[in-house]
C-alpha atoms as a PDB file:
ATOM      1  CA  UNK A   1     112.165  87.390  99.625  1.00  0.00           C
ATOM      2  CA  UNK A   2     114.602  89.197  97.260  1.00  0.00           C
ATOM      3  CA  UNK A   3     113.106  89.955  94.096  1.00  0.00           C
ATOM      4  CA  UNK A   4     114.172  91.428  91.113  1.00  0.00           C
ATOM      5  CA  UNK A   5     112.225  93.712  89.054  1.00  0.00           C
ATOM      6  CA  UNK A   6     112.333  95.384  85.523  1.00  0.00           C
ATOM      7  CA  UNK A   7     112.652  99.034  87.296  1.00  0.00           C
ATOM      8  CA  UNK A   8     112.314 100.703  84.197  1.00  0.00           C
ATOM      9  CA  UNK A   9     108.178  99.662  83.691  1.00  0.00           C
ATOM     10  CA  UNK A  10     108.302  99.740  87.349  1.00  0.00           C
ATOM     11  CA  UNK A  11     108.854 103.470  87.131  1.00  0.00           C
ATOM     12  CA  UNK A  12     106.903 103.920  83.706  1.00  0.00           C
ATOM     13  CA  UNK A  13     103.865 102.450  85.568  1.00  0.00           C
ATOM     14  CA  UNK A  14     103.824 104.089  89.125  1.00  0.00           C
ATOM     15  CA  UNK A  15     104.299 107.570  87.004  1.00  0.00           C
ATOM     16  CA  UNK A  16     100.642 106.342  85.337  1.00  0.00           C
ATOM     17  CA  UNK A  17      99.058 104.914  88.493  1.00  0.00           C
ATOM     18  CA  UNK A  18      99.845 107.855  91.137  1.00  0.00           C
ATOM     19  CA  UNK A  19      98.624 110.592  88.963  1.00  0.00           C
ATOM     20  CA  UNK A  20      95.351 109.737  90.026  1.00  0.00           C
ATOM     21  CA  UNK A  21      96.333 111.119  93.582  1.00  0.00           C
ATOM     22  CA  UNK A  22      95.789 108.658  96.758  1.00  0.00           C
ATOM     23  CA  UNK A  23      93.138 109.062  98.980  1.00  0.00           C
ATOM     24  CA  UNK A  24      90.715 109.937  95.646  1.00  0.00           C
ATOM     25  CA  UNK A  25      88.018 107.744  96.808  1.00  0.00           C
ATOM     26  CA  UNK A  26      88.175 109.069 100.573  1.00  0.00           C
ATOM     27  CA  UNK A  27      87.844 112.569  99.172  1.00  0.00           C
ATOM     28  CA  UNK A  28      84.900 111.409  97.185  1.00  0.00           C
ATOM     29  CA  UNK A  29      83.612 109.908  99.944  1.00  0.00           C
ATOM     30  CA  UNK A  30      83.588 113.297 101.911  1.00  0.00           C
ATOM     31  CA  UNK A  31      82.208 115.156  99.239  1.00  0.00           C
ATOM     32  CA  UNK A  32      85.322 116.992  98.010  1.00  0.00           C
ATOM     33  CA  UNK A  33      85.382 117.602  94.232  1.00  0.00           C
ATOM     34  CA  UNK A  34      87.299 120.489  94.071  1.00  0.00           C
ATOM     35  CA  UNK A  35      90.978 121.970  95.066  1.00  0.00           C
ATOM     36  CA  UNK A  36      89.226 124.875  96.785  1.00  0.00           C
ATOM     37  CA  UNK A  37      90.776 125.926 100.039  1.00  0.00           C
ATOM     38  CA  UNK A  38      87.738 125.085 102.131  1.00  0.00           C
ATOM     39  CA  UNK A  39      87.437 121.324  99.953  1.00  0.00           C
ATOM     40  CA  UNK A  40      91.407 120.619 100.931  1.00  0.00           C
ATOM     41  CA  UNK A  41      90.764 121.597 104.405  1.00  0.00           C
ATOM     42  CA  UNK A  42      87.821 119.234 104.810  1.00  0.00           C
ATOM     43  CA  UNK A  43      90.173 116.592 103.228  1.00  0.00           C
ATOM     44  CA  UNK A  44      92.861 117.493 105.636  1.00  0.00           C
ATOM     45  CA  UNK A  45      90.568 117.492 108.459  1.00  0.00           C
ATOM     46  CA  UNK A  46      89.888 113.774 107.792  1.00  0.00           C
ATOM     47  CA  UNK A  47      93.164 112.922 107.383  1.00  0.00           C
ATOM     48  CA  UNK A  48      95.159 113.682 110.052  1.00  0.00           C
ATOM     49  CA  UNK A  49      91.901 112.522 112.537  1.00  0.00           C
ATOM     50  CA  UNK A  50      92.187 108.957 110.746  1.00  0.00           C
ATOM     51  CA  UNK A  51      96.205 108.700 110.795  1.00  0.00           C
ATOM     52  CA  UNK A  52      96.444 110.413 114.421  1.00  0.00           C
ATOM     53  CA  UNK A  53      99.291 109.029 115.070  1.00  0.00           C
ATOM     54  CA  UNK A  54     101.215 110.971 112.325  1.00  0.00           C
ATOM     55  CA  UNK A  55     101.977 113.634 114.903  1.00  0.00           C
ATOM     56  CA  UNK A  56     103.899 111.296 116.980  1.00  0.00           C
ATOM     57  CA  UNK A  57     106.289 110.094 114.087  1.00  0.00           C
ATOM     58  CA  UNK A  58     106.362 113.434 111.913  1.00  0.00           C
ATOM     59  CA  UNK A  59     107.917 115.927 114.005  1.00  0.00           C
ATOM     60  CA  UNK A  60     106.533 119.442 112.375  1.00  0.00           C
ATOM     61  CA  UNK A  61     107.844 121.220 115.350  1.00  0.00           C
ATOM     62  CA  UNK A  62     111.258 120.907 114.812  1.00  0.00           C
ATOM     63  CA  UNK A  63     111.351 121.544 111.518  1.00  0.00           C
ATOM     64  CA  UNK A  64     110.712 125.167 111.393  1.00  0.00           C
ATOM     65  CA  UNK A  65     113.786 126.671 109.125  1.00  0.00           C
ATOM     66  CA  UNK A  66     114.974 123.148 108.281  1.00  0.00           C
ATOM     67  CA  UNK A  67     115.444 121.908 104.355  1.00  0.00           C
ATOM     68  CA  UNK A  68     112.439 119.560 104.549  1.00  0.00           C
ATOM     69  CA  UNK A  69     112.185 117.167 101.331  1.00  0.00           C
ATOM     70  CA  UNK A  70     108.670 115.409 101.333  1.00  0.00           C
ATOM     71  CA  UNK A  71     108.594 112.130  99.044  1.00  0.00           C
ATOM     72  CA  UNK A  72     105.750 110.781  97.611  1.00  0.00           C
ATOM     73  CA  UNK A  73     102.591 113.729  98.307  1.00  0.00           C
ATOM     74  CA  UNK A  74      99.438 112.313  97.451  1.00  0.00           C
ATOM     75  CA  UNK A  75      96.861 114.961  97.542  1.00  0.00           C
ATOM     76  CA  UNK A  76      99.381 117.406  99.479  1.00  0.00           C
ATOM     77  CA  UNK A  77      97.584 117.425 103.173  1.00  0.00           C
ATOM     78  CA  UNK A  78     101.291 116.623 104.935  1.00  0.00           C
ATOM     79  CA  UNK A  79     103.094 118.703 102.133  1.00  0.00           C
ATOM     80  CA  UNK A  80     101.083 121.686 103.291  1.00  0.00           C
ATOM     81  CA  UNK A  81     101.306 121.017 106.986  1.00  0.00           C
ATOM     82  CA  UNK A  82     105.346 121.147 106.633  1.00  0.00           C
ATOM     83  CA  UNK A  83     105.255 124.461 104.627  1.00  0.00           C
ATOM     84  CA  UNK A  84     102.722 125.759 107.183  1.00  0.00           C
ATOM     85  CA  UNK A  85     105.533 124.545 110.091  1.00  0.00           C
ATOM     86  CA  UNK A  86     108.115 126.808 108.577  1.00  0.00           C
ATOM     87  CA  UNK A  87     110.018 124.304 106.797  1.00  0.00           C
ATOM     88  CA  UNK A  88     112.081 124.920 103.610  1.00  0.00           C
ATOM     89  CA  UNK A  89     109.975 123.033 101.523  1.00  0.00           C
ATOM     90  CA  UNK A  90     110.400 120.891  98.435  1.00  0.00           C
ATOM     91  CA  UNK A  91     108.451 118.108  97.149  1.00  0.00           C
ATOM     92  CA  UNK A  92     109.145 114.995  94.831  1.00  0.00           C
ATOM     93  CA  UNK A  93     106.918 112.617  93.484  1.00  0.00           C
ATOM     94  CA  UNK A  94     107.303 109.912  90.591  1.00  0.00           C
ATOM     95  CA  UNK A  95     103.874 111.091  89.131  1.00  0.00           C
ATOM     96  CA  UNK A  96     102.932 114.506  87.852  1.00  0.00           C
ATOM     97  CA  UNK A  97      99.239 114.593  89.705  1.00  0.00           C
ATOM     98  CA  UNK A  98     100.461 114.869  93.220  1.00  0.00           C
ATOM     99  CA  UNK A  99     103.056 117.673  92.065  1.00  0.00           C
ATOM    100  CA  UNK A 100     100.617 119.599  90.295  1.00  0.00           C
ATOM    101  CA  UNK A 101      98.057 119.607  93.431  1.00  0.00           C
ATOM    102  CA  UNK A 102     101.162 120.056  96.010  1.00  0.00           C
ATOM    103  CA  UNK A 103     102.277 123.586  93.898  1.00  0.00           C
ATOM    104  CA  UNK A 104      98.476 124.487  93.321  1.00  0.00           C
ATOM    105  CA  UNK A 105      98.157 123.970  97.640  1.00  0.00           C
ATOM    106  CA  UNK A 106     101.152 126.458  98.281  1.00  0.00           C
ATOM    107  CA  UNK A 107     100.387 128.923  96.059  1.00  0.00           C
ATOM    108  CA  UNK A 108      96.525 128.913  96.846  1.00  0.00           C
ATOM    109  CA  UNK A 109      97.451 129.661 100.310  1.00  0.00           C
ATOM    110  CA  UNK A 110     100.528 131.963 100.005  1.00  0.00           C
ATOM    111  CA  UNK A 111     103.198 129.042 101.428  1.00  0.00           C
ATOM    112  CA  UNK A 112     106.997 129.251 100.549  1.00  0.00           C
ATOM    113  CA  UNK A 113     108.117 125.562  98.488  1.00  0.00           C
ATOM    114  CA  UNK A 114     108.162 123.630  95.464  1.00  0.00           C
ATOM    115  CA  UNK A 115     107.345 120.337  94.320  1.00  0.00           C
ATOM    116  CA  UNK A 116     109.315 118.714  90.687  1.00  0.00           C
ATOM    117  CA  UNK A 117     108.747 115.361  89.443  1.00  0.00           C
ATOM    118  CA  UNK A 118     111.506 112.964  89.848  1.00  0.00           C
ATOM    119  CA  UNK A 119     112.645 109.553  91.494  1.00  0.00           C
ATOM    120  CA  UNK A 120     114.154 108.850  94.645  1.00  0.00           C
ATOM    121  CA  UNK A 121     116.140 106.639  92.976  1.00  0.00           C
ATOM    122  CA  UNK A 122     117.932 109.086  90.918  1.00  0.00           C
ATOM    123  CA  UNK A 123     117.278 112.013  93.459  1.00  0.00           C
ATOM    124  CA  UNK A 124     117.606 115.394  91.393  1.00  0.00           C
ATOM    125  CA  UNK A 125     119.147 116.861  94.782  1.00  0.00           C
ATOM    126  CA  UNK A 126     123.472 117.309  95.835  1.00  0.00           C
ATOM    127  CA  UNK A 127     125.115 115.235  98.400  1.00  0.00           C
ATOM    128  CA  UNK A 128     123.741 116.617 102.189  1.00  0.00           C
ATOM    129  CA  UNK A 129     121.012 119.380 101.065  1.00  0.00           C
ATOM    130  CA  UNK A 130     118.064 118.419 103.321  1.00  0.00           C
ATOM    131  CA  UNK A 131     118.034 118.250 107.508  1.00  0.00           C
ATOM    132  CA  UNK A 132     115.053 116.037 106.681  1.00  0.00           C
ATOM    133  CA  UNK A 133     113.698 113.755 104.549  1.00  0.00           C
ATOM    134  CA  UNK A 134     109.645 112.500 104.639  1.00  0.00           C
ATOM    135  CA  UNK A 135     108.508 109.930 103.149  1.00  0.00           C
ATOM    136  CA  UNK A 136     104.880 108.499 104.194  1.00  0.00           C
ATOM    137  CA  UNK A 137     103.777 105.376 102.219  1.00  0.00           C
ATOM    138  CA  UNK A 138     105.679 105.439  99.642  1.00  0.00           C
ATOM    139  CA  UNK A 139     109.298 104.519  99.343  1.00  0.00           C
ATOM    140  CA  UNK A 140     107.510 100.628  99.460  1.00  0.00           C
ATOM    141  CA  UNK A 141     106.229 101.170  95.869  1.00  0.00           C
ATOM    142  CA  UNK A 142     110.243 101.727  93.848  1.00  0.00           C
ATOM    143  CA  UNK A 143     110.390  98.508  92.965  1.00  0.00           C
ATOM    144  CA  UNK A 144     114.079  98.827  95.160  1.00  0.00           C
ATOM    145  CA  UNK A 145     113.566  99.788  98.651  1.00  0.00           C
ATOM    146  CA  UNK A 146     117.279  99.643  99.442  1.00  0.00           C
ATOM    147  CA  UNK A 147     118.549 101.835  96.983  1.00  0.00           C
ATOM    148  CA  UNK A 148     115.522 104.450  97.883  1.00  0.00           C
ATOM    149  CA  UNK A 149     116.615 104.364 101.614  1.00  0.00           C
ATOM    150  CA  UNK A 150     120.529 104.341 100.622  1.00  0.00           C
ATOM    151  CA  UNK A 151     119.559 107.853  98.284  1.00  0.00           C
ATOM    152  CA  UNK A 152     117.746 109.514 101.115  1.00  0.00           C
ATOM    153  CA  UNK A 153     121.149 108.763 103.275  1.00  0.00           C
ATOM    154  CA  UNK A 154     123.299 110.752 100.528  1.00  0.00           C
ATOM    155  CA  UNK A 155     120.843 113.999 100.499  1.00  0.00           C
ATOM    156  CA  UNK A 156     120.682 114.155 104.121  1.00  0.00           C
ATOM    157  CA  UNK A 157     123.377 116.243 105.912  1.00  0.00           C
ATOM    158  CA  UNK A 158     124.904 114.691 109.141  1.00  0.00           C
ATOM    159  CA  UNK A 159     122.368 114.267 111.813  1.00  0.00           C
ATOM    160  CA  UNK A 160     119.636 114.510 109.287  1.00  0.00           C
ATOM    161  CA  UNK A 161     116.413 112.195 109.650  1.00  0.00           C
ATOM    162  CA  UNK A 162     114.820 110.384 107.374  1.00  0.00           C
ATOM    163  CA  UNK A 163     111.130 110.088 108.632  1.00  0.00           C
ATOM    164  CA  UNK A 164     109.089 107.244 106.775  1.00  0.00           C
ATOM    165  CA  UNK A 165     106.595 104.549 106.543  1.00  0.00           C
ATOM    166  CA  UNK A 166     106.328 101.181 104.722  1.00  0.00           C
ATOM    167  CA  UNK A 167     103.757  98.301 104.847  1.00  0.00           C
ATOM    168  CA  UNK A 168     104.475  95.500 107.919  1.00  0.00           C
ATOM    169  CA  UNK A 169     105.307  91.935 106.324  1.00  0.00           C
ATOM    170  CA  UNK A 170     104.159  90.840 109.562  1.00  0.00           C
ATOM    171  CA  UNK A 171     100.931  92.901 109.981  1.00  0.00           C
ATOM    172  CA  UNK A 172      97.495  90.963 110.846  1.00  0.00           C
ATOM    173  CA  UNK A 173      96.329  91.564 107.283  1.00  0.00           C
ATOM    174  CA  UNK A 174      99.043  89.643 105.544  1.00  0.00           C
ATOM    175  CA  UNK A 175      98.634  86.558 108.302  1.00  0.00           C
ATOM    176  CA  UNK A 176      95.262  86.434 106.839  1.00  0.00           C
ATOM    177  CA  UNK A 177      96.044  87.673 103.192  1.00  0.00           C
ATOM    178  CA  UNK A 178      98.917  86.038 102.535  1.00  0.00           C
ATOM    179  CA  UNK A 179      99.283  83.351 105.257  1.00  0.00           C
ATOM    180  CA  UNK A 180     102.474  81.121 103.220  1.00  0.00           C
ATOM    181  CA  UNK A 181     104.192  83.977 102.282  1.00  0.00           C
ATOM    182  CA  UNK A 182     103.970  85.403 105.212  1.00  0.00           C
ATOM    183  CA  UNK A 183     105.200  82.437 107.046  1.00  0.00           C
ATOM    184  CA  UNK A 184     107.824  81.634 104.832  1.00  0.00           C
ATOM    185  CA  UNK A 185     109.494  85.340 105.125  1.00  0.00           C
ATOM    186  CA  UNK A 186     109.452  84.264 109.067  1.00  0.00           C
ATOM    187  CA  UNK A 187     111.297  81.096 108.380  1.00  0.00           C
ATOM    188  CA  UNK A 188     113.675  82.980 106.025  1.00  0.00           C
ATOM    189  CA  UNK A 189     114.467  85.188 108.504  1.00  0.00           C
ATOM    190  CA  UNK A 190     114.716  82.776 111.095  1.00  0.00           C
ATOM    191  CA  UNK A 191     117.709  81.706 109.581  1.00  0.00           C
ATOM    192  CA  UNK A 192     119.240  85.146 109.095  1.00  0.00           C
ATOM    193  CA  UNK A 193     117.388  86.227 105.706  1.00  0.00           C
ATOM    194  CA  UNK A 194     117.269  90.137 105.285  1.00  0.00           C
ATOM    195  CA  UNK A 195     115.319  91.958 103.104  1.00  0.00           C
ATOM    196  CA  UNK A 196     111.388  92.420 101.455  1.00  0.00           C
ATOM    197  CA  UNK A 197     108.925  90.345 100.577  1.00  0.00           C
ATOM    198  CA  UNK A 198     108.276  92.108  97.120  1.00  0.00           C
ATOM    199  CA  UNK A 199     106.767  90.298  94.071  1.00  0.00           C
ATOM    200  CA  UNK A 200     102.700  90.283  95.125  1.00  0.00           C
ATOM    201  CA  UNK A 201      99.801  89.338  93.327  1.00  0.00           C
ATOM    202  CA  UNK A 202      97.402  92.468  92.356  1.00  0.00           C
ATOM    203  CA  UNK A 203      94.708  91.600  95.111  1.00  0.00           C
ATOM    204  CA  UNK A 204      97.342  91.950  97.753  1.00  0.00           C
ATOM    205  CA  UNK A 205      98.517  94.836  96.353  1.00  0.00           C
ATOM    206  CA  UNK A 206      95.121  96.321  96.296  1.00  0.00           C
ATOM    207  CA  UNK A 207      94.455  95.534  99.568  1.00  0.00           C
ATOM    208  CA  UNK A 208      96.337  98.625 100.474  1.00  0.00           C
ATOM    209  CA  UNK A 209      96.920 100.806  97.227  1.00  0.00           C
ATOM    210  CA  UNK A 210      93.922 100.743  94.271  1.00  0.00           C
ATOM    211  CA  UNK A 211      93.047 103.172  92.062  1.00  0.00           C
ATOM    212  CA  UNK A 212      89.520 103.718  90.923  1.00  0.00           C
ATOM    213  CA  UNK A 213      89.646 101.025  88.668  1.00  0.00           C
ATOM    214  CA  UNK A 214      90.492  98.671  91.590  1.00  0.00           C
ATOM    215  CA  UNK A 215      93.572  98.406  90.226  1.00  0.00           C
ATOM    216  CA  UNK A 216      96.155  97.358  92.575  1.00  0.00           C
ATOM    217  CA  UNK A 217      99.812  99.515  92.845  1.00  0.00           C
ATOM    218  CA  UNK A 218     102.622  98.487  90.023  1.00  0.00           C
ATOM    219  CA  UNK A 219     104.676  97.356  92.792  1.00  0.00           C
ATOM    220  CA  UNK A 220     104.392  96.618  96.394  1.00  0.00           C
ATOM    221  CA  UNK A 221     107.196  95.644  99.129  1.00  0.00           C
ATOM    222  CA  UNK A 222     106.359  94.761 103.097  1.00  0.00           C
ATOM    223  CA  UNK A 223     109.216  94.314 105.451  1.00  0.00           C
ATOM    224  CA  UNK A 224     110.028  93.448 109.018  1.00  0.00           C
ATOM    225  CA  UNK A 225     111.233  95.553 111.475  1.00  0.00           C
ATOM    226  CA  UNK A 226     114.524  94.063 111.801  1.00  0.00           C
ATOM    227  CA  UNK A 227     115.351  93.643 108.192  1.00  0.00           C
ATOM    228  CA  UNK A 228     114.098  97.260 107.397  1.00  0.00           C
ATOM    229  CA  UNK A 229     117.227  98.185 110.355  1.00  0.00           C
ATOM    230  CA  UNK A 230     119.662  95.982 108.079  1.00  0.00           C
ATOM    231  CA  UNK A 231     118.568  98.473 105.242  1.00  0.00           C
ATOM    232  CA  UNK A 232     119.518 101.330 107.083  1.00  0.00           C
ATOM    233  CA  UNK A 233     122.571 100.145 108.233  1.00  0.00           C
ATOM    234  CA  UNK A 234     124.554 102.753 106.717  1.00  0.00           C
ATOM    235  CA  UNK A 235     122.168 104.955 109.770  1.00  0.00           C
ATOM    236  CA  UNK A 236     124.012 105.922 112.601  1.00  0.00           C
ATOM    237  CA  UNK A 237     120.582 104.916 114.793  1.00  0.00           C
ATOM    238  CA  UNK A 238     117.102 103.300 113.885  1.00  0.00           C
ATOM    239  CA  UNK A 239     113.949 103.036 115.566  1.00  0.00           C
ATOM    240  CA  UNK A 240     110.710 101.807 114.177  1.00  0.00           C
ATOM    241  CA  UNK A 241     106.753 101.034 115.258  1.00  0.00           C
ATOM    242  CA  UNK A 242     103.623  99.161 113.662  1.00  0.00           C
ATOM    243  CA  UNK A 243     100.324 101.333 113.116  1.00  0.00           C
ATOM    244  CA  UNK A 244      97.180 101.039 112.150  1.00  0.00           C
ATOM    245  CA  UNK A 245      94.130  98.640 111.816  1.00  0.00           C
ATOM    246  CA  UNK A 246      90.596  99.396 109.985  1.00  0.00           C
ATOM    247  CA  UNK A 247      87.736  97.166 109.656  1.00  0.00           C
ATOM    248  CA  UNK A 248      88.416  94.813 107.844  1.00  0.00           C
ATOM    249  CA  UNK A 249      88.651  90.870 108.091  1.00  0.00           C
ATOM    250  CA  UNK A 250      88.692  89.831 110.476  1.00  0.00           C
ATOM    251  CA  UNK A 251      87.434  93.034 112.565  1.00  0.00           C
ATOM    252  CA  UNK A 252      84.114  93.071 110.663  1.00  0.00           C
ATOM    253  CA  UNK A 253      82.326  93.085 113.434  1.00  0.00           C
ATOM    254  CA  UNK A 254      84.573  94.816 115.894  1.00  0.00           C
ATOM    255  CA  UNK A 255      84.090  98.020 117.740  1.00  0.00           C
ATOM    256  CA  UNK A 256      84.740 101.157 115.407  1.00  0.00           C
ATOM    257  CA  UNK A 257      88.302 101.737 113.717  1.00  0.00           C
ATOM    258  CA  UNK A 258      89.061 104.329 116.396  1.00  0.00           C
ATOM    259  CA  UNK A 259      88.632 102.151 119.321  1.00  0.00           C
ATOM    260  CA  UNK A 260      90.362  99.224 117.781  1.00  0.00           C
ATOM    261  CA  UNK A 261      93.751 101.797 117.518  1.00  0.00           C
ATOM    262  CA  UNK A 262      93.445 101.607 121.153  1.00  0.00           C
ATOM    263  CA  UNK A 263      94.364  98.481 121.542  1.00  0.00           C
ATOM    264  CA  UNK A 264      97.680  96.295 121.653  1.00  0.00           C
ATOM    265  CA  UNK A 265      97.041  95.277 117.623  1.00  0.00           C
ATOM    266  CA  UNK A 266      98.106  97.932 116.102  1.00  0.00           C
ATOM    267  CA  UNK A 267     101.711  98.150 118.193  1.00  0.00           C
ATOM    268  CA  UNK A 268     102.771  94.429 117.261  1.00  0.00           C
ATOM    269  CA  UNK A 269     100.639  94.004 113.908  1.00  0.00           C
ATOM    270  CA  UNK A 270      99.569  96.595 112.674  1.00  0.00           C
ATOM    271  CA  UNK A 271      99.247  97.543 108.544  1.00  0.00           C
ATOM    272  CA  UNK A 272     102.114 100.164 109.189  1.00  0.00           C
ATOM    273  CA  UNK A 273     105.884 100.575 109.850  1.00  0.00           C
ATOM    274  CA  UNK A 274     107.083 104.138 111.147  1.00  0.00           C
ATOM    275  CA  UNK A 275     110.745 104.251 111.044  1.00  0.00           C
ATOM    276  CA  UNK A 276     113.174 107.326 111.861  1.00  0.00           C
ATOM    277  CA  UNK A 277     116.602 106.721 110.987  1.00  0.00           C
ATOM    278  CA  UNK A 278     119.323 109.322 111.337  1.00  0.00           C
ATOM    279  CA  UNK A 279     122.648 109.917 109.666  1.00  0.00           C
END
């Protein structure tokens, strides 16, 4: 479904909500109460051995000497791992928590980059200044994931990627969440609809984004693979793949998180969509 949204208290309200930086509770969890070197690296640690799979859809490799804009940076852990790579770093986030811990990470640790706060949807950038563009959970929460993917095209030079990931409308949590929506974005589409499913109520939202409050995120969007392709159809190519599964209903009583990624769920409905489109 097409919604419309007041983008203006969209903004004013993800600026408010992301400060407190995502993945709070998991550091918690791990004992991290600090921005000490050793405390980020134990964050880190987790991070990239619970998303795994980040490796296969973020090429760091390649982007060693590239103009590498991160969106969205959370506590920093893929923000540092791109400065470490060699990229030419730069950082924007909506909220000015994750921009604060992504320029306390590079100069803790001697790294070359900077992160501002800003809006994709106004990018503070020229016309073609990055080779890449990253944007990992994130460009979902605008309130206008069209015009986020459409601003990422006009900062990327030709050939530049845009690397990024959004929630599945057709994942195995929102079958069970959100069964009639759901189902009625398949019909829509069925009959040639294009676009998100976007106006949520809070405990869907917080399903996937809360804050400590259990507050779910201002705004949420999911999408399907093939209308997420008809939003990048100003691309010259597209590719995308589901992600992800935890343990939660309905795999309660399943075998642990890391066997269940194992399996065929996560690759036709998973909680994620990786997408790489080029210019």
């Amino acid at each position: 479904m097409s919604n419309t949204v007041n983008q203006a208290a969209v903004d004013s309200r993800n600026s408010t909500f992301w400060s407190e930086l995502c993945g709070t509770q998991f550091a918690k969890s791990l004992g991290v109460t600090d921005d000490s070197p050793n405390s980020l690296k134990k964050f880190d640690d987790w991070y990239f051995a619970f998303y795994p799979y980040l490796f296969v859809h973020i090429p760091f490799e390649d982007m060693k000497g590239k103009d590498v804009l991160e969106i969205g940076l959370g506590y920093g852990t893929v923000s540092q791992r791109l400065a470490e790579a060699g990229a030419r770093y730069q950082g924007l986030d909506i909220a000015p928590g994750p921009v604060a811990m992504v320029n306390h990470r590079l100069k803790q640790v001697g790294l070359e980059g900077q992160a501002k706060q800003g809006s994709i949807l106004q990018a503070p950038f020229a016309d073609e200044s990055f080779d890449y563009v990253v944007a990992i959970g994130c460009l979902h929460h605008t309130g206008d994931l069209l015009k986020a993917i459409t601003e990422c095209r006009r900062i990327l030079r030709p050939g530049g990627k845009l690397v990024f990931m959004v929630y599945y409308a057709y994942s195995y949590r929102r079958f069970y969440q959100a069964r009639p929506e759901t189902l009625n974005y398949l019909l829509r589409e069925t009959f040639g609809h294009r676009g998100v499913v976007g106006l949520s109520a809070q405990a869907e939202r917080a399903a996937y984004d809360a804050n400590q409050a259990g507050e779910g995120a201002p705004h949420t969007d999911w999408i399907s693979i093939r209308s997420l392709r008809k939003l990048c159809r100003g691309y010259t190519s597209f590719s995308g793949q589901t992600e992800n599964i935890d343990n939660g209903t309905p795999f309660e009583r399943s075998p642990p998180r890391r066997e269940l990624l194992k399996t065929w769920i996560p690759r036709w409905f998973g909680l994620d969509l990786y997408a790489t489109a080029t210019k």
